[in-house]
Protein backbone atom coordinates (compact mmCIF):
# COMPACT_ATOMS: atom_id res chain seq x y z
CA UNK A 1 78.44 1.10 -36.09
CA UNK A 2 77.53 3.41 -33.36
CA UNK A 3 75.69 2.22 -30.78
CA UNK A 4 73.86 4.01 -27.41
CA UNK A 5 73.03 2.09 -24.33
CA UNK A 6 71.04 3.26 -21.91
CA UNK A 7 71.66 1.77 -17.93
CA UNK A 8 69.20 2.61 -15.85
CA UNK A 9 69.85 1.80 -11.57
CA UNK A 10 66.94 3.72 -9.52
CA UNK A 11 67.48 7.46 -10.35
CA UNK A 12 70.62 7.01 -12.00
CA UNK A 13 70.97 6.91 -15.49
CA UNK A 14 73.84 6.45 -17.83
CA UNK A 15 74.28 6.47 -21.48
CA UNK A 16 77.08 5.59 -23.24
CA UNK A 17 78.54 5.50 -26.69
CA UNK A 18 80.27 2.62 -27.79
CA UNK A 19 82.77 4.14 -30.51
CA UNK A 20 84.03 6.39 -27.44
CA UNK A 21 84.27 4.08 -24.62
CA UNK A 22 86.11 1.25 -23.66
CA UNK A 23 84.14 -1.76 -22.64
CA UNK A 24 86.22 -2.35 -19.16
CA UNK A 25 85.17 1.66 -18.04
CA UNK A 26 81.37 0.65 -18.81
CA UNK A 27 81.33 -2.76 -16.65
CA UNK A 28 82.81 0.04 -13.78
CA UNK A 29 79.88 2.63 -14.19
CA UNK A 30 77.17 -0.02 -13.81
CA UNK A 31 78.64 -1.83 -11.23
CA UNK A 32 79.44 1.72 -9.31
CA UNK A 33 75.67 2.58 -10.29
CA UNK A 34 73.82 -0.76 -8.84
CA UNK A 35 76.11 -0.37 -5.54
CA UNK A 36 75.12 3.08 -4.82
CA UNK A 37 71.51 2.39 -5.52
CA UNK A 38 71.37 -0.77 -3.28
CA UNK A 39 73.20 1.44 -0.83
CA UNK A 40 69.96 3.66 -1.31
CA UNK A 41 67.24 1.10 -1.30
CA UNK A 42 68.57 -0.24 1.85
CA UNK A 43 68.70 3.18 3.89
CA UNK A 44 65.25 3.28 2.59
CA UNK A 45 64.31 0.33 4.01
CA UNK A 46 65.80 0.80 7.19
CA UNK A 47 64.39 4.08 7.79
CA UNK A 48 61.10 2.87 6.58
CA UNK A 49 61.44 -0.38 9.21
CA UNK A 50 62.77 2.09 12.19
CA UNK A 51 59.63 4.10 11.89
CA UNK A 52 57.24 1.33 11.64
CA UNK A 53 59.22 -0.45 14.57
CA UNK A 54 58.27 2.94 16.51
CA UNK A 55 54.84 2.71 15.12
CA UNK A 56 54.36 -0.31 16.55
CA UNK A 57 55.37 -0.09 20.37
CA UNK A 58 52.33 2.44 20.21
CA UNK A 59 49.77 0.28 18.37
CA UNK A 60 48.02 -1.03 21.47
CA UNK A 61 47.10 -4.01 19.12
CA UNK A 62 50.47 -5.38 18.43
CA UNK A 63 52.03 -8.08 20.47
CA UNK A 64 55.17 -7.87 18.57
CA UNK A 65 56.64 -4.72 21.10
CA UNK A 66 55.81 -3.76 24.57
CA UNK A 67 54.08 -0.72 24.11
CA UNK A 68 55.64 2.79 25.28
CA UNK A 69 52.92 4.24 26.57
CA UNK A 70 50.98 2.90 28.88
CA UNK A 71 47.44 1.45 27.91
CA UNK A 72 44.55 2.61 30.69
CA UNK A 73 43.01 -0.63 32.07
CA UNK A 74 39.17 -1.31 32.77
CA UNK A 75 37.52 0.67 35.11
CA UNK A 76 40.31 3.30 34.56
CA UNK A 77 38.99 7.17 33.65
CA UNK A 78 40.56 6.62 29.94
CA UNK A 79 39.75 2.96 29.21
CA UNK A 80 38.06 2.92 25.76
CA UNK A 81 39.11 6.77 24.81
CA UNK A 82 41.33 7.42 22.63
CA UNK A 83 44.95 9.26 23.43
CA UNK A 84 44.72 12.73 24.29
CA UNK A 85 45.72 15.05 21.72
CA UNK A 86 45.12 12.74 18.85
CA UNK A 87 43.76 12.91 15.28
CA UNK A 88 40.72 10.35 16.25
CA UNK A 89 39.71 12.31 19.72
CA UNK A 90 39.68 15.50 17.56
CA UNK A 91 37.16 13.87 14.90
CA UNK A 92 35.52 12.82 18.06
CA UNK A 93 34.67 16.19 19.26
CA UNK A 94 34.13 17.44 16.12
CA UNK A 95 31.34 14.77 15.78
CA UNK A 96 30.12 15.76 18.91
CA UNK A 97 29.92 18.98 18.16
CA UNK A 98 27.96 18.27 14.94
CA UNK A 99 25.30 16.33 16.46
CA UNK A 100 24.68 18.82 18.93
CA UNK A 101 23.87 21.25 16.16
CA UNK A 102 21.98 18.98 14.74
CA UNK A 103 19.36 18.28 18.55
CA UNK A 104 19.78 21.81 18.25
CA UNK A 105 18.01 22.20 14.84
CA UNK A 106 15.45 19.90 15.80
CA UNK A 107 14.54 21.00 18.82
CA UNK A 108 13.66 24.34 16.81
CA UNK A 109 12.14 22.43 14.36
CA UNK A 110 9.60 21.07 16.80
CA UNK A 111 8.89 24.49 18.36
CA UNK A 112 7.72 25.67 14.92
CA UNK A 113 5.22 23.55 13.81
CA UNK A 114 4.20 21.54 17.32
CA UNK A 115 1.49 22.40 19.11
CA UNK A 116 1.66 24.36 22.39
CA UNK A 117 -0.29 21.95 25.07
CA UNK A 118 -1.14 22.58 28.90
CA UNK A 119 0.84 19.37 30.87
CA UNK A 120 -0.48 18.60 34.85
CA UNK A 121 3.01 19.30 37.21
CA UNK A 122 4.49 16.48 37.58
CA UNK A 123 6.31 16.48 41.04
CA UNK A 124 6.85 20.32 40.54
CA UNK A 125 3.02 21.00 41.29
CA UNK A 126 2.14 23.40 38.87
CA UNK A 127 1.15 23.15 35.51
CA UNK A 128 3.56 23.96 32.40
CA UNK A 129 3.24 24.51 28.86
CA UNK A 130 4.80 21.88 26.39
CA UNK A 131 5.13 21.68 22.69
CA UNK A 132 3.53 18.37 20.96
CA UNK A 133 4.05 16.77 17.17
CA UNK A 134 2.92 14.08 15.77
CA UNK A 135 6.17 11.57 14.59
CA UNK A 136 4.10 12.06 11.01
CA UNK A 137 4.20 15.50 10.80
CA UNK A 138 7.72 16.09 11.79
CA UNK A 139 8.56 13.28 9.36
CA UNK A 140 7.08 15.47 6.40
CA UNK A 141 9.35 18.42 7.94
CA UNK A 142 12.21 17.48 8.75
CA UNK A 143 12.84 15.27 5.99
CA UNK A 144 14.12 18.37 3.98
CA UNK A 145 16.74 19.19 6.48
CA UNK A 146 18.42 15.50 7.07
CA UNK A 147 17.92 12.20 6.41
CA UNK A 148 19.09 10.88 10.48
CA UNK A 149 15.53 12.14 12.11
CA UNK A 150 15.51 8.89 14.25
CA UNK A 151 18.84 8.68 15.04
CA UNK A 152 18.25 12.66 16.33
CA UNK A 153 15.32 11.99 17.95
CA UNK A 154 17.05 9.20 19.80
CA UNK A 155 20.23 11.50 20.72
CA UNK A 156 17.49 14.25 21.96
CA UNK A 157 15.76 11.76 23.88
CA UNK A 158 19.13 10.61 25.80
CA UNK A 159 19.47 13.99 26.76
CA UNK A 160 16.29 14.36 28.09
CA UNK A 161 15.02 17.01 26.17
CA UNK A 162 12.09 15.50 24.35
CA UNK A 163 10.23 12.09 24.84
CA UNK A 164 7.66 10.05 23.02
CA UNK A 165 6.76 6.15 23.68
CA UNK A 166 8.43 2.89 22.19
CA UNK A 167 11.96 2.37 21.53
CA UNK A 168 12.34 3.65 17.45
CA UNK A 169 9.89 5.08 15.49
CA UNK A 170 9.22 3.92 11.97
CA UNK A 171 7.81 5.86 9.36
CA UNK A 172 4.32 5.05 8.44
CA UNK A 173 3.66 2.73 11.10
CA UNK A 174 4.18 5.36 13.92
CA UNK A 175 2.84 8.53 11.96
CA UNK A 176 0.85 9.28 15.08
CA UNK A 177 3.15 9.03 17.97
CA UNK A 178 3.48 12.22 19.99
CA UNK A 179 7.03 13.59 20.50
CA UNK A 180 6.74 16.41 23.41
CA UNK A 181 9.36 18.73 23.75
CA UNK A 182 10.57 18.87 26.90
């Protein structure tokens, strides 16, 4: 009776034949296979621990390690930004960046279909020209080009390049607010 076994230890693999091997040699090849793959698994998981150990004494959240690098304090220029040179202040400027674009765009947006008004100096003493639109009418607009108007028009308003009264503005119920373009 011929008979194949198949021992399987990690990414070793043996087969043997029992008509053409003797039962003592077998025992040897298994036992030889599980110690070299525990001798495997457990450089594994010491390499995996050493690196998460290292991890760690950076994560300004653990209180396992003292960290490595030193954490900026309140009131410090750094406090509450993240490390220089790292993954999250690179999506950071890149998110800048976008929204900038995106004032941009609607700042352009406004000079197209606003209305070009005469505004009384105010502390300069001469008159200026500004463009108006109704929160309705850009609405209908703007719309098309992204779904964040408010959150835009918010961002614009920070940066003092357009104004218009109240806090938010809510479709429908504000329809006749008038942004100005500053």
């Amino acid at each position: 009776m011929v008979k194949t076994v198949r021992v399987c230890w990690g990414t070793n693999v043996m087969e043997a034949d029992d008509k053409n091997r003797d039962p003592s040699q077998y025992h040897k090849d298994s036992s030889a296979a599980s110690i070299s793959s525990v001798q495997g698994l457990k450089e594994n998981w010491q390499k995996w621990s050493s690196e998460h150990q290292e991890y760690q004494k950076k994560n300004p959240f653990s209180h396992d390690t003292r960290p490595s690098v030193l954490v900026p304090q309140r009131g410090q220029d750094d406090y509450g930004r993240p490390l220089h040179g790292s993954m999250t202040e690179q999506r950071g400027k890149d998110a800048h960046t976008h929204v900038s674009k995106e004032v941009e765009e609607l700042c352009e947006v406004i000079r197209n279909i606003g209305e070009i008004e005469d505004r009384k100096g105010e502390g300069s003493g001469g008159d200026r020209k500004v463009v108006t639109v109704k929160f309705g009418k850009l609405f209908e607009h703007y719309v098309t080009i992204s779904n964040k108007l408010v959150g835009i028009l918010l961002r614009a308003r920070k940066q003092r390049l357009l104004e218009f009264q109240g806090e938010i503005l809510w479709q429908g119920q504000d329809d006749h607010v008038v942004i100005t373009l500053l």
